[in-house]
C-alpha atoms as a PDB file:
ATOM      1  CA  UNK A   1      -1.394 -80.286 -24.649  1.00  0.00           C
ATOM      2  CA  UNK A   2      -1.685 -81.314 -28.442  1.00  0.00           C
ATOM      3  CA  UNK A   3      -1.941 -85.155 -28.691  1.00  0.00           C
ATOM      4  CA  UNK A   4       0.390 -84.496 -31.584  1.00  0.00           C
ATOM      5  CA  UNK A   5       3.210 -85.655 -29.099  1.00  0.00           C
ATOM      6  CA  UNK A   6       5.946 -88.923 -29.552  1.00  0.00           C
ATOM      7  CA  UNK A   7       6.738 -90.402 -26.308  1.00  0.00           C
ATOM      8  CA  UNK A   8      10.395 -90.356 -26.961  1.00  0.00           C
ATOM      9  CA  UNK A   9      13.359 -88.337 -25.808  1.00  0.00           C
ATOM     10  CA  UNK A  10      15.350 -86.017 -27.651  1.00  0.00           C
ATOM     11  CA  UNK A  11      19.036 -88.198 -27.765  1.00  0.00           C
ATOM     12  CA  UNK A  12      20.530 -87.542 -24.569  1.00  0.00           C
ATOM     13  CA  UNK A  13      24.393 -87.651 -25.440  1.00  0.00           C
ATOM     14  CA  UNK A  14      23.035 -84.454 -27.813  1.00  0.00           C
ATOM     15  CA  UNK A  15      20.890 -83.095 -24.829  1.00  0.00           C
ATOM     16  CA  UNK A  16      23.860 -82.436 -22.451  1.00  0.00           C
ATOM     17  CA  UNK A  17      25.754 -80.139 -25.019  1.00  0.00           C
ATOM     18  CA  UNK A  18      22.080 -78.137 -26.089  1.00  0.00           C
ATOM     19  CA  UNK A  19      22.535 -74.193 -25.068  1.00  0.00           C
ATOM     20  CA  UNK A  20      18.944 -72.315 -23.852  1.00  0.00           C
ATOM     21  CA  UNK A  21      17.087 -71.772 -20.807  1.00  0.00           C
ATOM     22  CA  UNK A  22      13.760 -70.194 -19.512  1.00  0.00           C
ATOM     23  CA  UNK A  23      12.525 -67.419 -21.468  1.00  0.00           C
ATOM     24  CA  UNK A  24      10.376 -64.657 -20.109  1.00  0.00           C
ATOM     25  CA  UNK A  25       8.549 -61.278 -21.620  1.00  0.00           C
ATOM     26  CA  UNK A  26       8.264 -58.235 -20.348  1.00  0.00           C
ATOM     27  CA  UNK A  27       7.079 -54.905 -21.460  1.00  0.00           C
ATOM     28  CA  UNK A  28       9.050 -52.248 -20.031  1.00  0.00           C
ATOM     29  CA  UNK A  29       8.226 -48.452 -20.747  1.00  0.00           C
ATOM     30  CA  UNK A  30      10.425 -45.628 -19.746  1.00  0.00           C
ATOM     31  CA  UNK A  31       8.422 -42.931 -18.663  1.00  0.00           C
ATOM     32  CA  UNK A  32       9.569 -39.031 -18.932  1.00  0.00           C
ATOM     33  CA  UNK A  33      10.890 -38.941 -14.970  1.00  0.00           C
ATOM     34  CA  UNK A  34      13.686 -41.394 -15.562  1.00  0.00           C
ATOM     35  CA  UNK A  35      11.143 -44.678 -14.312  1.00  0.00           C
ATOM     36  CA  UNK A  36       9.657 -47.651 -15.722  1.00  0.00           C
ATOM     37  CA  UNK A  37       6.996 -49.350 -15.960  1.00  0.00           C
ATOM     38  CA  UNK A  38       7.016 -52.981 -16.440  1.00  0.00           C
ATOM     39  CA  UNK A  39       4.574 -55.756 -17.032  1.00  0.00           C
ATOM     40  CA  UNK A  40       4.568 -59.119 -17.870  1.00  0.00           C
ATOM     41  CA  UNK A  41       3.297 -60.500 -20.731  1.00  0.00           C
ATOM     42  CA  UNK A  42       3.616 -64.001 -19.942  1.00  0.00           C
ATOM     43  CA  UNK A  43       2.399 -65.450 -16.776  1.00  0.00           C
ATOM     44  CA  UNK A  44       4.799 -68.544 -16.873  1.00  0.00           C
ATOM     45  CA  UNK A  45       8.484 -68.657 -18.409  1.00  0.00           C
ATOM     46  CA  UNK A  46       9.103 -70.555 -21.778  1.00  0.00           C
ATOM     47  CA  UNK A  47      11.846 -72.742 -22.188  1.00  0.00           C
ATOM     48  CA  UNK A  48      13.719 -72.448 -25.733  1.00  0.00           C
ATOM     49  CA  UNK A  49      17.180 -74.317 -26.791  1.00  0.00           C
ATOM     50  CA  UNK A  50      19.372 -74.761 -29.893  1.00  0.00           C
ATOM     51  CA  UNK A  51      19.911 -77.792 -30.613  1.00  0.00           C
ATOM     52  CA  UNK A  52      22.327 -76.945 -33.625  1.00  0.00           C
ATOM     53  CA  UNK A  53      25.282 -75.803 -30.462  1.00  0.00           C
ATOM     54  CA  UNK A  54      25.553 -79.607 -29.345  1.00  0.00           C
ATOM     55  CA  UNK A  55      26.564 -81.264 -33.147  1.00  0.00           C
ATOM     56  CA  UNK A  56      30.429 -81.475 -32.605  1.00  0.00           C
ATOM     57  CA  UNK A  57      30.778 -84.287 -35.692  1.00  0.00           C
ATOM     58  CA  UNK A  58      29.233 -85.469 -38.634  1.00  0.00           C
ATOM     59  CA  UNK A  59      27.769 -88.560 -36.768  1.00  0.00           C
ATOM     60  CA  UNK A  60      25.483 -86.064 -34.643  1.00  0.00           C
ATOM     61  CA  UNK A  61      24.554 -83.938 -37.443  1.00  0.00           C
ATOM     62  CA  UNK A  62      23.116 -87.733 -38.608  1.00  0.00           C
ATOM     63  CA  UNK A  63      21.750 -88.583 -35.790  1.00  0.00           C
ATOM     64  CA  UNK A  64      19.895 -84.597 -35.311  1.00  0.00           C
ATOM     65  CA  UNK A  65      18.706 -85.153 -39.123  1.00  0.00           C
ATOM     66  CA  UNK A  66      16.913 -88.753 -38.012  1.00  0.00           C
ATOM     67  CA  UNK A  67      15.359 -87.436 -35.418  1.00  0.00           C
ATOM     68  CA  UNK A  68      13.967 -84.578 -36.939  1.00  0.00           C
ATOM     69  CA  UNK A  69      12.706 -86.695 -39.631  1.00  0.00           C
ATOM     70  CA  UNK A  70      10.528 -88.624 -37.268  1.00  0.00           C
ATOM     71  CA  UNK A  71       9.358 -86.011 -35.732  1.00  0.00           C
ATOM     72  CA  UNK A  72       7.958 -84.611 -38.827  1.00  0.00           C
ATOM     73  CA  UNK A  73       9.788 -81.135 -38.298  1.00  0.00           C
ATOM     74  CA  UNK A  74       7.413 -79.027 -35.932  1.00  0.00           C
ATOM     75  CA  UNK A  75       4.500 -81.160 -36.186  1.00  0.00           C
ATOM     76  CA  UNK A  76       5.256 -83.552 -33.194  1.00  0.00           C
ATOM     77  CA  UNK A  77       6.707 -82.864 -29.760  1.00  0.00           C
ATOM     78  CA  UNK A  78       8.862 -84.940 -27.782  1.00  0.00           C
ATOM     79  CA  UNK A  79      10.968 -85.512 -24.339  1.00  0.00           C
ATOM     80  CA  UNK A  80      13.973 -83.139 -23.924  1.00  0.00           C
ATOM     81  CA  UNK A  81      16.248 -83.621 -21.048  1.00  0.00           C
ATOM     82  CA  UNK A  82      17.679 -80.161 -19.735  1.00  0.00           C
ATOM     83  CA  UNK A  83      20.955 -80.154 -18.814  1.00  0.00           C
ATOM     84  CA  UNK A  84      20.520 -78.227 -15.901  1.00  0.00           C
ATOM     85  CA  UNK A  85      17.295 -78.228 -14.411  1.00  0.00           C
ATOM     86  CA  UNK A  86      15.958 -81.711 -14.742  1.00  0.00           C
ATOM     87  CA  UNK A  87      15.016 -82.928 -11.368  1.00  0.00           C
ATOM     88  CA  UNK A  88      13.268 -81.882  -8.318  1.00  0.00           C
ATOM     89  CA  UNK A  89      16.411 -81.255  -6.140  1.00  0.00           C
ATOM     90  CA  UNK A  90      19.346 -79.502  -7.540  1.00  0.00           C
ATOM     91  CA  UNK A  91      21.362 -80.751 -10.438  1.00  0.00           C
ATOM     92  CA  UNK A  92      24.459 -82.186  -7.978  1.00  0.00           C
ATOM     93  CA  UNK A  93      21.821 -84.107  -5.766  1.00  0.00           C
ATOM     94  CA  UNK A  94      19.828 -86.844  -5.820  1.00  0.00           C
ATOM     95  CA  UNK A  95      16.139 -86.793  -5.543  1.00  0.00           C
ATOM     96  CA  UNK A  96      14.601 -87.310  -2.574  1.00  0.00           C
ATOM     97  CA  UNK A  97      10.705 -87.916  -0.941  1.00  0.00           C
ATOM     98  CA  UNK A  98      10.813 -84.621   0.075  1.00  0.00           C
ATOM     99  CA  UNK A  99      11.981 -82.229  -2.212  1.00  0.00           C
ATOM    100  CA  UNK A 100       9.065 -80.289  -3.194  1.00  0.00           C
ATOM    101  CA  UNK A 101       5.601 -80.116  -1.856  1.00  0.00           C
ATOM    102  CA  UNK A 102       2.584 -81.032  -3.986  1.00  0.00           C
ATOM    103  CA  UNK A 103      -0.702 -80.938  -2.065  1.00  0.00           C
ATOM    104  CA  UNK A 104      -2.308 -81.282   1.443  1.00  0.00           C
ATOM    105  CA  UNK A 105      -4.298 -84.270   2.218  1.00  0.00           C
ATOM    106  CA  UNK A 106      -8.057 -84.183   2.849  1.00  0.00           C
ATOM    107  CA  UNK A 107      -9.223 -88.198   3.203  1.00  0.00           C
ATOM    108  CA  UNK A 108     -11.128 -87.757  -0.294  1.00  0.00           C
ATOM    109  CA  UNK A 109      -8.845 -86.561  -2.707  1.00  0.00           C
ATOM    110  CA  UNK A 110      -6.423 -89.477  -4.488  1.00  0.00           C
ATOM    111  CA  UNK A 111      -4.689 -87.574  -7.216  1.00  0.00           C
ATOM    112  CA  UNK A 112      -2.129 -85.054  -6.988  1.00  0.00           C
ATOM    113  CA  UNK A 113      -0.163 -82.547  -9.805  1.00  0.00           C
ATOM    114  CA  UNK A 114       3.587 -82.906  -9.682  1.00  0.00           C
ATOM    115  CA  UNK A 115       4.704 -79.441  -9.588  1.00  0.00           C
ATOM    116  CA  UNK A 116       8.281 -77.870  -8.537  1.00  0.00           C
ATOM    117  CA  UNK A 117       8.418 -74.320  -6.944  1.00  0.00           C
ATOM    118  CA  UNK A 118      11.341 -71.633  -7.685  1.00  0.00           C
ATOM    119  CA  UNK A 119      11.140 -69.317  -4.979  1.00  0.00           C
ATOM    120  CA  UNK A 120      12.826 -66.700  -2.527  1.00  0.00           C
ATOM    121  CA  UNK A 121      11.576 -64.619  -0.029  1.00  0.00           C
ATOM    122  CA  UNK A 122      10.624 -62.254  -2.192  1.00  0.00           C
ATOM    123  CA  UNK A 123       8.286 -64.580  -4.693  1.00  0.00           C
ATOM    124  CA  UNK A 124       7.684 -67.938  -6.124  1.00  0.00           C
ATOM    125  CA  UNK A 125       7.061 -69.244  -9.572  1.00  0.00           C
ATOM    126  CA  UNK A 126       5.080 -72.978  -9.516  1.00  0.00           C
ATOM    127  CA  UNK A 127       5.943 -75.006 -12.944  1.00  0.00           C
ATOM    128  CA  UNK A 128       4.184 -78.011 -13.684  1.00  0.00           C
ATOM    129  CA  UNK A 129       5.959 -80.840 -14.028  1.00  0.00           C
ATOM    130  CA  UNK A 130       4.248 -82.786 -17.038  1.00  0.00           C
ATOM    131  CA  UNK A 131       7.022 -85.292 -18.350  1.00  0.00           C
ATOM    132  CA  UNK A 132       8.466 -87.010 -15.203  1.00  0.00           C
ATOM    133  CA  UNK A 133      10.307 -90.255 -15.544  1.00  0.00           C
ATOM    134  CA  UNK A 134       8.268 -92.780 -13.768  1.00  0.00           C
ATOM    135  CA  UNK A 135      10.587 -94.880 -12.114  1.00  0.00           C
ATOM    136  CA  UNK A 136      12.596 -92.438 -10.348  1.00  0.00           C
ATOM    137  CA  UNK A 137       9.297 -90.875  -8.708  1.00  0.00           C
ATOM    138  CA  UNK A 138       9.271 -90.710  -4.804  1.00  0.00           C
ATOM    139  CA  UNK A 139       6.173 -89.731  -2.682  1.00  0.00           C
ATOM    140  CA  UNK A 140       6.325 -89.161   1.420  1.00  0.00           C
ATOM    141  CA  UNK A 141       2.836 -88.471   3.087  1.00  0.00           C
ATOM    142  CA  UNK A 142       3.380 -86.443   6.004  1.00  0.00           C
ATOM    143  CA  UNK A 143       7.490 -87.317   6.720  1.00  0.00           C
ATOM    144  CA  UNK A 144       6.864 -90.650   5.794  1.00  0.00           C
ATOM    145  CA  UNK A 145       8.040 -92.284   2.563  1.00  0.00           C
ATOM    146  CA  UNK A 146       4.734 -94.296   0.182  1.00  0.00           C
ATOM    147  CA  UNK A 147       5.308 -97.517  -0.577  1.00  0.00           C
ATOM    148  CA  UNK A 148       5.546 -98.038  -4.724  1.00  0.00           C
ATOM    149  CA  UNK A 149       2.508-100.186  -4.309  1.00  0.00           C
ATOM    150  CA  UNK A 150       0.511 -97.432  -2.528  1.00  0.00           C
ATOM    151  CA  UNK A 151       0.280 -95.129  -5.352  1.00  0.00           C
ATOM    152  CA  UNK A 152       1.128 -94.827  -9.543  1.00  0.00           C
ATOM    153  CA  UNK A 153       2.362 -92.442 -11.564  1.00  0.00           C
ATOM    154  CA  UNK A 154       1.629 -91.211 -15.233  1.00  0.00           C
ATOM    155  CA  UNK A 155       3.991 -90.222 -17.019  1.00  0.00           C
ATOM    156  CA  UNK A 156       2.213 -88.669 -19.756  1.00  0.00           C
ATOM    157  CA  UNK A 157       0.546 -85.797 -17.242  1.00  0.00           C
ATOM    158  CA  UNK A 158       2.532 -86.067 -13.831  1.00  0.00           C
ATOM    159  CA  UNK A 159      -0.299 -87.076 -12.123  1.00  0.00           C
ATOM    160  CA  UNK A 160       0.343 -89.160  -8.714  1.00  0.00           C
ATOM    161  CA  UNK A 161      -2.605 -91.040  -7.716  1.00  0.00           C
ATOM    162  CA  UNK A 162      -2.541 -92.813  -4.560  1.00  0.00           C
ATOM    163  CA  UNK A 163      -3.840 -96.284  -4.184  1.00  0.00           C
ATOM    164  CA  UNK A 164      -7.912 -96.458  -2.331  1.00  0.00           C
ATOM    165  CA  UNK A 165      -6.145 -97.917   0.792  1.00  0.00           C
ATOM    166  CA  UNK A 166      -3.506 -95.147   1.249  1.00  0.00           C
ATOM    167  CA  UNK A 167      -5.373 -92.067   0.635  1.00  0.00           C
ATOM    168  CA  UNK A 168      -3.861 -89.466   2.078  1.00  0.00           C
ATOM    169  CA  UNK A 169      -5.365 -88.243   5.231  1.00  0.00           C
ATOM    170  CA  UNK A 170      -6.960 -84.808   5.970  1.00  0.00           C
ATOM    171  CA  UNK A 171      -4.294 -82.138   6.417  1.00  0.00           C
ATOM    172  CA  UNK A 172      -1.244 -84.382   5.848  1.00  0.00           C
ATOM    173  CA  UNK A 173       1.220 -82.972   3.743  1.00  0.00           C
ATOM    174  CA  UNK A 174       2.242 -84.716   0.545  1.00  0.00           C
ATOM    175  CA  UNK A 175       5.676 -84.536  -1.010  1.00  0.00           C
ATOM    176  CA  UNK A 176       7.959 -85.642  -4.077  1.00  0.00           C
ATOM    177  CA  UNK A 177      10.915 -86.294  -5.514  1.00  0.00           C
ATOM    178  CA  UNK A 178      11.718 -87.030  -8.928  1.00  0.00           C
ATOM    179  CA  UNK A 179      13.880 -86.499 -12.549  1.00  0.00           C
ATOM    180  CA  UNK A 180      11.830 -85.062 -15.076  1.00  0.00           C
ATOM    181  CA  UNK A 181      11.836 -84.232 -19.446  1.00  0.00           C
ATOM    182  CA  UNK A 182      10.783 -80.918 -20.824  1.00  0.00           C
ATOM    183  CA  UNK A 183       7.927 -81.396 -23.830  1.00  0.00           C
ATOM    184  CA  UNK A 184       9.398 -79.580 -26.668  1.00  0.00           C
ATOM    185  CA  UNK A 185       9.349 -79.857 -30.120  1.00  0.00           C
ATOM    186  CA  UNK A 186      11.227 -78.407 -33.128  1.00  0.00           C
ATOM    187  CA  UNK A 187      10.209 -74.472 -33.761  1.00  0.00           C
ATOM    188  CA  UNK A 188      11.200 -74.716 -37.776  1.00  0.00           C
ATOM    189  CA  UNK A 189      10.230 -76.699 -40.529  1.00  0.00           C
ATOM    190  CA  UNK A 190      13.810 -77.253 -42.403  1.00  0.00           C
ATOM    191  CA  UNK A 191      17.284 -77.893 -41.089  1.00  0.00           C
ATOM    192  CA  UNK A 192      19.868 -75.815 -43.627  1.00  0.00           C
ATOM    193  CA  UNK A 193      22.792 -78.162 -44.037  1.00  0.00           C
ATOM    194  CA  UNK A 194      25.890 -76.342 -45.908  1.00  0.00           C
ATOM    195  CA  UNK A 195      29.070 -79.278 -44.993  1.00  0.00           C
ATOM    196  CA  UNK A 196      31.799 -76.509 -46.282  1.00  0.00           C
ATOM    197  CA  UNK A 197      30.477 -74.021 -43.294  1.00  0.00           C
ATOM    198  CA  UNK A 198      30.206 -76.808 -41.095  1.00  0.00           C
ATOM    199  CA  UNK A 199      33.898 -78.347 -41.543  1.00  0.00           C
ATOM    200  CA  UNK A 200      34.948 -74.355 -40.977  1.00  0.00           C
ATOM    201  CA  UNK A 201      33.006 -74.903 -37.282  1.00  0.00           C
ATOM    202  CA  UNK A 202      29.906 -73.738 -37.990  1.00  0.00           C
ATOM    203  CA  UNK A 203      26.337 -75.196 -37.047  1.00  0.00           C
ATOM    204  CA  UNK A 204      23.015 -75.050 -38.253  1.00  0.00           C
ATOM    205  CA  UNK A 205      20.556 -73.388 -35.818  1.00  0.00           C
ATOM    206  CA  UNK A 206      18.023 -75.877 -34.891  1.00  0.00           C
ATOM    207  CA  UNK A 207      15.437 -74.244 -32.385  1.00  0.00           C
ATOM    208  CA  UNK A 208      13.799 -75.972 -29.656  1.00  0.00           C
ATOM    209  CA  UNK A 209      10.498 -74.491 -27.830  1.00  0.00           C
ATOM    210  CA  UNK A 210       8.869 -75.433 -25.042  1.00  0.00           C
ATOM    211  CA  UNK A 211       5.248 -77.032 -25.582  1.00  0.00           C
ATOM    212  CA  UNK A 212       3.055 -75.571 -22.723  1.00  0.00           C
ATOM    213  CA  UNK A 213       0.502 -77.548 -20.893  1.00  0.00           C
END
């Protein structure tokens, strides 16, 4: 990722109001007999909002300008908290040691990915989780839950690395739990302000994308 990146989050009371969602493309090509063929152009999804659908008053059209400023428009990314799909567990639950598995133990290896799997019995999709909040990470070795003091977490790359004295051991299954941000950062270059549409209920469009690791 760009180290054109502020280590802030997009204003949270604005986050929870934000419409968007994965994004995917696909090429799909109808062929003479009535079928398709389809293939993906992307191998991961793409998460895109509008920010513009969560200003309900002047004060948050303020506070969207501010932060925009200081981002510099497009030119720096930043924390964005989904409103949906933000931790490791569902959005009604709490996160637990166990939620979703990130590696197998093999008595060398200290450093582990945090990751979090969407799946079914037909297929899974594994998203890397880059932006987790620190604090609220929990790590169980093999059913049992780490001690804080027997490993660290960055924050920056979602890398878990366990403490020397409690490496995980060969073929013991490693597991987290955790609330994460999404790195995003503003896909245009000028917010269009007009106040007499915006008194009538309309909002600017104000495009978030998805910065990709």
């Amino acid at each position: 990722m760009s180290t054109s990146f502020h280590d802030v989050r997009f204003p949270l009371r604005l986050s929870l109001a934000v419409s968007g969602g994965p994004v995917r493309r696909t090429d799909i090509v109808s062929l003479s007999n009535g079928r398709e063929n389809r293939n993906q152009r992307w191998r991961n999804s793409r998460r895109n909002y509008d920010a513009g659908s969560a200003v309900r008053s002047i004060a948050d059209l303020y506070e969207l300008t501010a932060f925009f400023e200081a981002r510099n428009g497009q030119l720096y990314g930043f924390r964005f908290r989904d409103p949906v799909d933000f931790k490791s567990c569902g959005p009604l639950a709490e996160p637990g040691p166990s939620d979703q598995r990130i590696g197998q133990g093999d008595g060398a290896t200290t450093a582990f990915q945090l990751i979090k799997t969407y799946g079914d019995s037909a297929a899974a999709f594994v998203r890397t989780i880059e932006k987790p909040v620190a604090e609220t990470v929990r790590v169980s070795v093999d059913g049992i839950e780490s001690l804080e003091t027997d490993f660290s977490v960055d924050a920056t790359t979602g890398i878990v690395t366990f403490d020397g004295r409690a490496v995980p051991a060969d073929g013991a299954e490693i597991f987290a739990g955790y609330v994460f941000d999404v790195p995003v950062r503003f896909d245009i270059d000028r917010i269009d302000i007009n106040m007499k549409a915006f008194n009538a209920g309309s909002v600017p469009s104000v495009p978030l994308v998805e910065i990709m690791p």
